[in-house]
Protein backbone atom coordinates (compact mmCIF):
# COMPACT_ATOMS: atom_id res chain seq x y z
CA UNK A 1 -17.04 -89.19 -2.81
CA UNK A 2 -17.90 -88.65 -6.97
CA UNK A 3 -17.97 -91.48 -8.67
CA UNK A 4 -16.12 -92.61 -11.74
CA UNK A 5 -18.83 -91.52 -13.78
CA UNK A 6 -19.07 -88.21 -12.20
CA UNK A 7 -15.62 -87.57 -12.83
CA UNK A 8 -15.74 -88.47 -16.36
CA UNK A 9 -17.99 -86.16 -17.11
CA UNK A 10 -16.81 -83.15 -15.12
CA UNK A 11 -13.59 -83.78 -17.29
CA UNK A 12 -15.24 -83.66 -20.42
CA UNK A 13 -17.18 -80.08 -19.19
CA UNK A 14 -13.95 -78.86 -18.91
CA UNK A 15 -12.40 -79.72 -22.02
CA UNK A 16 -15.02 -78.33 -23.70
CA UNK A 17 -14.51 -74.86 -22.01
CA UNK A 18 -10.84 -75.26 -22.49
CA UNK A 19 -11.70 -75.88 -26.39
CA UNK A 20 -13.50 -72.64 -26.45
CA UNK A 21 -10.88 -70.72 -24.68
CA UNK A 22 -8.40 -71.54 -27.11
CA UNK A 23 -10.46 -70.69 -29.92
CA UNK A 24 -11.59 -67.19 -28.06
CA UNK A 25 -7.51 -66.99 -27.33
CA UNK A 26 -6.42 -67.19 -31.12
CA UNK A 27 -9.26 -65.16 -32.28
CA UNK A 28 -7.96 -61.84 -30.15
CA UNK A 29 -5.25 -62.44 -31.28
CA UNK A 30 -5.78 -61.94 -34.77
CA UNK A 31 -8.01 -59.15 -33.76
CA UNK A 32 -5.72 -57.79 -31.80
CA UNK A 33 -3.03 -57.40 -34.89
CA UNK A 34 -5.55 -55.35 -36.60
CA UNK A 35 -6.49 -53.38 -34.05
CA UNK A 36 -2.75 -52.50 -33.15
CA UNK A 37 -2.43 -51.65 -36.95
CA UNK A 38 -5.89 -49.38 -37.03
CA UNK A 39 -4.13 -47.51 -33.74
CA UNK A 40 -0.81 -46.59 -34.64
CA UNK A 41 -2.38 -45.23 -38.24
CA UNK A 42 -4.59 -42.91 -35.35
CA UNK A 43 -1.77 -41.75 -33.52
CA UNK A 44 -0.16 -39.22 -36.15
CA UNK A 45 -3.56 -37.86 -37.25
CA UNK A 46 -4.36 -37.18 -33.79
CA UNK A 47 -0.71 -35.69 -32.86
CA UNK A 48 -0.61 -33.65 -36.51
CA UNK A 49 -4.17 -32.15 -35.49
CA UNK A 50 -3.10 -31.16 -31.89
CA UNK A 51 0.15 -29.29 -33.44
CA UNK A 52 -1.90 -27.41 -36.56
CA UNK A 53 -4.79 -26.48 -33.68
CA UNK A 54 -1.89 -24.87 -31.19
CA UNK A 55 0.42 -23.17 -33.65
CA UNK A 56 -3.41 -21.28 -35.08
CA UNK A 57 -4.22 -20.65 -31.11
CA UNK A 58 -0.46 -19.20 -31.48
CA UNK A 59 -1.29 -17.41 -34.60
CA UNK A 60 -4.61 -15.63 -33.60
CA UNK A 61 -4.05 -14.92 -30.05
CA UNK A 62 -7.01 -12.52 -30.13
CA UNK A 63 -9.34 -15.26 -31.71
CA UNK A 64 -10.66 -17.15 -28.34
CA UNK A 65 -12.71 -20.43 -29.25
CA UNK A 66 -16.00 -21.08 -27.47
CA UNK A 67 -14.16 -24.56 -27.02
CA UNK A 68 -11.59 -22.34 -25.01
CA UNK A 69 -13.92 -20.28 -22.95
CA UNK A 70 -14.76 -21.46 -19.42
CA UNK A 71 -18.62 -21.27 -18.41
CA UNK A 72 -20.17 -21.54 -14.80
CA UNK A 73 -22.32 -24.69 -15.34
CA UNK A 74 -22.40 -26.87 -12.71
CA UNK A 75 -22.45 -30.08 -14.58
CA UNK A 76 -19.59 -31.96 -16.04
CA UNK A 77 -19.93 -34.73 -18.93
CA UNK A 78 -17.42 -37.98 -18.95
CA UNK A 79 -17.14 -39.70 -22.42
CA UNK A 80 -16.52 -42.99 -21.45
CA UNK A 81 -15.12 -45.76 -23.53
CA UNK A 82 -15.88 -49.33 -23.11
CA UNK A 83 -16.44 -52.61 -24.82
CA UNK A 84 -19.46 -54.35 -26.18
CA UNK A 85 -18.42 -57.33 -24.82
CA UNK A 86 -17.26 -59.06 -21.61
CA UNK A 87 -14.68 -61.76 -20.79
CA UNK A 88 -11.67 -59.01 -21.20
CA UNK A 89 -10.54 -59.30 -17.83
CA UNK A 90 -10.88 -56.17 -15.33
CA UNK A 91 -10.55 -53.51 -18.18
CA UNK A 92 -13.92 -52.16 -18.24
CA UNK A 93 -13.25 -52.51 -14.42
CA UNK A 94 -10.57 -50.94 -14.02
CA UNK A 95 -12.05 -47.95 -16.46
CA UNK A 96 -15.00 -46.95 -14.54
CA UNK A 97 -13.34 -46.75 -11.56
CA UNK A 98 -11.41 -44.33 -12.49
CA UNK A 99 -14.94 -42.47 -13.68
CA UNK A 100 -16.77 -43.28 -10.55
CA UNK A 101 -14.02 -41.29 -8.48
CA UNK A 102 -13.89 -38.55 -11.15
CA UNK A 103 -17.87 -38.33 -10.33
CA UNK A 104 -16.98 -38.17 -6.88
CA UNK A 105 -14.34 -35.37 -7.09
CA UNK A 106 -16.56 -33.03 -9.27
CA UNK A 107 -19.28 -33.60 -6.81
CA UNK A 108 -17.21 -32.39 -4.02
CA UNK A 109 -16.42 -29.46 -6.39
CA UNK A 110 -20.58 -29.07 -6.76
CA UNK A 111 -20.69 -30.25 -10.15
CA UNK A 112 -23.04 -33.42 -11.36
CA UNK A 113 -22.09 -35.66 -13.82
CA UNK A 114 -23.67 -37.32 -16.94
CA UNK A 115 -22.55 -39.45 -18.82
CA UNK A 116 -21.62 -40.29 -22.61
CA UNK A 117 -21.98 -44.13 -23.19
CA UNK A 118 -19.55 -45.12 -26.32
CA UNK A 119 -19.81 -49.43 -25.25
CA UNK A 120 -22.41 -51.42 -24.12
CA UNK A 121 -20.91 -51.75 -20.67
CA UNK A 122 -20.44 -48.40 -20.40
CA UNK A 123 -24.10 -48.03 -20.87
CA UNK A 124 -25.13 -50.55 -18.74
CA UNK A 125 -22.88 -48.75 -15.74
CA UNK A 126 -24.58 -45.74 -16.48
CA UNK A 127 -28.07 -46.94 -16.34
CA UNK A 128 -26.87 -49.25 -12.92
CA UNK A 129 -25.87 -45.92 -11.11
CA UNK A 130 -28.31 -44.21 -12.24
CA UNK A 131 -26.32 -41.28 -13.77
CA UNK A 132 -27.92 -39.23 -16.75
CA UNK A 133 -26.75 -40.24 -19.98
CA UNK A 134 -26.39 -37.57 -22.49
CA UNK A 135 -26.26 -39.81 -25.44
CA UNK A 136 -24.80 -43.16 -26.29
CA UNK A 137 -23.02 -45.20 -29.64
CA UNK A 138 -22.73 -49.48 -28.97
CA UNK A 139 -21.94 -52.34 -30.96
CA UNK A 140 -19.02 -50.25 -33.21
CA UNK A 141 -18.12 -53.61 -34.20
CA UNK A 142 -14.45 -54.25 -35.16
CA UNK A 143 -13.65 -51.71 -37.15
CA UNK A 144 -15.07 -48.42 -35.11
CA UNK A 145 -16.92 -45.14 -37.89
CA UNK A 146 -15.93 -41.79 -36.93
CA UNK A 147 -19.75 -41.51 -38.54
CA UNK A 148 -21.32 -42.87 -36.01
CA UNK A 149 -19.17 -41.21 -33.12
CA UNK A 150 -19.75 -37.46 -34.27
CA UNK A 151 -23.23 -37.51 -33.18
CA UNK A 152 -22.82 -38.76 -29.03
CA UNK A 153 -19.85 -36.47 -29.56
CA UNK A 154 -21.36 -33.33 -30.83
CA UNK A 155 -24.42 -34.04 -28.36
CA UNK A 156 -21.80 -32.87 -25.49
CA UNK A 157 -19.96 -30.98 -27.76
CA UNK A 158 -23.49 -28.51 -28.25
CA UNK A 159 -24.26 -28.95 -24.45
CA UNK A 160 -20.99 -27.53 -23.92
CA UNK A 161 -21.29 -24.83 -26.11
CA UNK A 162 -24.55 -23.27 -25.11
CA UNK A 163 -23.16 -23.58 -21.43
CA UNK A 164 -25.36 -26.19 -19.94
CA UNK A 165 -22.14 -28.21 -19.29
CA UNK A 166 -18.98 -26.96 -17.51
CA UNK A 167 -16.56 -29.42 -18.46
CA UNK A 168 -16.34 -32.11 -20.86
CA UNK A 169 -13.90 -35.44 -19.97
CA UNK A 170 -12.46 -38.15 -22.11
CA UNK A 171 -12.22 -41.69 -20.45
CA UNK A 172 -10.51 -44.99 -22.15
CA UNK A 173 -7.99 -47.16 -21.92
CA UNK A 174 -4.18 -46.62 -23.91
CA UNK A 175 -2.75 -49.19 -25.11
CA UNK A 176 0.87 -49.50 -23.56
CA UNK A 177 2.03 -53.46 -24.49
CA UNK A 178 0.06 -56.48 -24.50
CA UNK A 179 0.28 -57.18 -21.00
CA UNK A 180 -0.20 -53.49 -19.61
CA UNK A 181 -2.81 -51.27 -20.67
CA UNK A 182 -3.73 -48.21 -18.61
CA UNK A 183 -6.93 -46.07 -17.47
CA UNK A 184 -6.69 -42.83 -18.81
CA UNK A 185 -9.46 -39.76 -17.78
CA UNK A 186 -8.35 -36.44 -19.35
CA UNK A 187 -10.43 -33.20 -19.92
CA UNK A 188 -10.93 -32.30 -23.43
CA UNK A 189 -13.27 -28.97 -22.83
CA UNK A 190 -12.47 -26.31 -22.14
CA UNK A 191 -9.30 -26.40 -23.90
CA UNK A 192 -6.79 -25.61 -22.06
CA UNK A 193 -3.76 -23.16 -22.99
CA UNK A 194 -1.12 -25.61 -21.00
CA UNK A 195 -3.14 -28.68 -23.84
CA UNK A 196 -2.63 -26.25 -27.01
CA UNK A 197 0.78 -24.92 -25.92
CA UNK A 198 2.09 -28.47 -25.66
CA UNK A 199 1.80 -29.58 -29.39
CA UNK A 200 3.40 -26.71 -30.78
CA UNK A 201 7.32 -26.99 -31.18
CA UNK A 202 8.71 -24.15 -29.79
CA UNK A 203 10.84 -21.22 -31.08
CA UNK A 204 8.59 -21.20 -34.44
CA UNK A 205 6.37 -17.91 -35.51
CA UNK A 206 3.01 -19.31 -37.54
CA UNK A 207 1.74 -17.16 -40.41
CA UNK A 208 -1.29 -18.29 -41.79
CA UNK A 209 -3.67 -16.95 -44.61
CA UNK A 210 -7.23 -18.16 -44.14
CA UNK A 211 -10.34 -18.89 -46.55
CA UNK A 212 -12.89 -17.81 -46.11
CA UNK A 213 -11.68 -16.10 -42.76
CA UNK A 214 -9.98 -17.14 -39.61
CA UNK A 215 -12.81 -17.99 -37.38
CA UNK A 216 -14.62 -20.42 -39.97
CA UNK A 217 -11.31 -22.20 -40.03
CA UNK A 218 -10.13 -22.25 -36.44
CA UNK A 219 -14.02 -23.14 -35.88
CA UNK A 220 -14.23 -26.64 -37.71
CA UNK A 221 -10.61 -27.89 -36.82
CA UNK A 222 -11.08 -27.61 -33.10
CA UNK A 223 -14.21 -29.77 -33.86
CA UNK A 224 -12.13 -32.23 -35.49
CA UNK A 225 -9.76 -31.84 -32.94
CA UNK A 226 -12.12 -33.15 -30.36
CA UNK A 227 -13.28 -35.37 -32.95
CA UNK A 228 -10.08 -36.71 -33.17
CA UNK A 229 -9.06 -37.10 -29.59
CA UNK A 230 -12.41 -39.46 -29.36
CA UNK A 231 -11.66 -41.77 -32.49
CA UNK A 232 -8.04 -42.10 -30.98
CA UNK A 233 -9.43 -43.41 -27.72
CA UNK A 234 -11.81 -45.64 -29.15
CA UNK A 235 -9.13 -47.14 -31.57
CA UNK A 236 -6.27 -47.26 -28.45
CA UNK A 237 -9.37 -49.19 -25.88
CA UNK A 238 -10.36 -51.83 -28.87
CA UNK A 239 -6.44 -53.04 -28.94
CA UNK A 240 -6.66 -52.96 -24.97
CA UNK A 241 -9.30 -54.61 -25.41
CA UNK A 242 -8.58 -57.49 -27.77
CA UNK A 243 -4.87 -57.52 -25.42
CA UNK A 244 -7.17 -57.80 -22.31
CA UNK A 245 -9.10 -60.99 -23.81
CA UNK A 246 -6.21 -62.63 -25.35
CA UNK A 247 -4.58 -62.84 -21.57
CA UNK A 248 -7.90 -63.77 -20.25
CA UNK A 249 -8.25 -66.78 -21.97
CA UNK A 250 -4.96 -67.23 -22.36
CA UNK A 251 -5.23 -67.64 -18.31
CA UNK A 252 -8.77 -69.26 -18.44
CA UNK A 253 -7.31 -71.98 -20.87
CA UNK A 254 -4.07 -72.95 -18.53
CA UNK A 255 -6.41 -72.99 -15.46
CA UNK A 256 -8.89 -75.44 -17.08
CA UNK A 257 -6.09 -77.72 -17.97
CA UNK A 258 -5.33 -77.60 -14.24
CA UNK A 259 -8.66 -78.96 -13.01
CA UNK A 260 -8.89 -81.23 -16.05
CA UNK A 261 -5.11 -82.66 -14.40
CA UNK A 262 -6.81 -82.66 -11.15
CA UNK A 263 -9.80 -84.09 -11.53
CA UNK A 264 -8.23 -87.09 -14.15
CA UNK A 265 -5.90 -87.66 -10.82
CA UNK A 266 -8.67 -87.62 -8.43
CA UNK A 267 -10.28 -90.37 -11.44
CA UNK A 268 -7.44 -92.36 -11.41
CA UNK A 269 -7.53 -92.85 -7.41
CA UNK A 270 -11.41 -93.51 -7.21
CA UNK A 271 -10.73 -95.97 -9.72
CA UNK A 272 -7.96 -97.61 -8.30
CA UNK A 273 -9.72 -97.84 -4.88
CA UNK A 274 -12.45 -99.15 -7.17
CA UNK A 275 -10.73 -102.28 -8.59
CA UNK A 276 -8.67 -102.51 -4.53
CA UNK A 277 -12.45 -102.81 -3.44
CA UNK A 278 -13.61 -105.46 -5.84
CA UNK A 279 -10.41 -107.65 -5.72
CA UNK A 280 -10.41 -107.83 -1.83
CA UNK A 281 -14.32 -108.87 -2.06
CA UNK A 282 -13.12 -111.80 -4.76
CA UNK A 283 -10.62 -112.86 -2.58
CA UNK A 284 -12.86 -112.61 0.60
CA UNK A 285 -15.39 -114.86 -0.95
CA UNK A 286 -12.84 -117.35 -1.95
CA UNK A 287 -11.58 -117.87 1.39
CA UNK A 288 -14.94 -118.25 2.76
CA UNK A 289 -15.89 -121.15 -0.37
């Protein structure tokens, strides 16, 4: 049985944890605030750019993208996005397992994978498992640069284009509530008709007059498009994230004042039995005087 001592200090261990916790607890949340702020300002970018790139698919039907052109490579790339950091609960979990089983359905298919790192764990799942990694962004920091994610993006974005790579995917996390935030894998290349066709409001004829031409145009919005559709789920996983950790430690901090309740009752019994113990050997010896 621990003694007093023991006790005492396995108490104090804890409070300390449950001190930093707290402090972890309070800081996602302010983070989180911001990040909720920096993601709904994505959102109608994102949705304005998907409607302006399907009404000028609508508006140049004979126009085909190389984005929009299917190729016979038998490799597929997953842009996945993670955190830097840990302690978020299963979210990075929950994210690659959703990647691992896309990996697994394109192989069946006869297509490898490789990878697109944007998050140190990311990364460090890819180099685990062994799975080529095309390129690779970490430590965005708080505030993510759409400078710094252009070039792992346009690294699959080329591959694609030159037809080493048959299909591009987009892995993260959306941001649904503060308790709930979901896995999301969606393919990005090659785009789709079905994608296009469903940001463009129907029943509307688009007209457009171009400068310097209609290819140059159509050319460098789909790459902000994609561009676009990466930022969006790097801004939606950094609220899930920051969400993810608040309810971690949120959870961590309740559980340590468990154990600290626990282990001050198991105190109070060892010394009780403690002071039981030395009265019965006082009154022992003065019977036997």
């Amino acid at each position: 049985m621990p003694t007093g001592k023991e006790i005492r200090g396995k108490i104090g261990n804890f409070q300390s944890t449950k001190k930093i916790t707290k402090a972890m607890e309070m800081i996602s949340v302010s983070k989180m605030r911001k990040a909720q702020d920096r993601m709904r300002a994505a959102r109608p970018y994102s949705e304005r750019v998907r409607a302006i790139v399907a009404h000028l698919r609508r508006a140049n039907a004979e126009y085909q993208h190389p984005y929009m052109r299917a190729n016979d490579a038998k490799q597929a790339a997953v842009i996945t996005v993670t955190t830097d950091k840990g302690l978020c609960g299963g979210l990075n979990t929950n994210i690659l397992r959703v990647v691992v089983n896309q990996a697994r359905e394109l192989h069946k298919d006869g297509m490898q994978t490789c990878g697109v790192a944007i998050g140190n764990k990311g990364l460090g799942f890819f180099n685990r498992t062994k799975m080529p990694v095309l390129a690779h962004v970490t430590q965005l920091g708080d505030q993510p640069s759409l400078e710094r994610l252009i070039g792992p993006v346009k690294v699959a974005l080329d591959a694609f284009e030159r037809g080493e790579i048959g299909a591009v995917y987009l892995a993260y996390t959306r941001f649904v509530n503060t308790m709930r935030q979901e896995p999301v894998m969606e393919q990005i290349l090659p785009l789709t008709r079905e994608r296009l066709d469903a940001g463009a409001q129907e029943g509307y004829a688009w007209d457009y007059l171009y400068e310097p031409d209609a290819e140059t145009v159509i050319d460098d919005l789909l790459v902000r498009y994609v561009e676009g559709l990466v930022y969006e789920a790097v801004a939606e996983n950094m609220a899930s994230e920051q969400a993810a950790r608040m309810v971690a430690m949120k959870a961590a901090t309740d559980n340590a004042g468990n154990v600290i309740s626990e282990l001050k009752l198991v105190y109070n019994k060892t010394r009780q039995a403690g002071i039981t113990k030395e009265l019965s050997e006082i009154v022992a010896g003065a019977a036997a005087v």
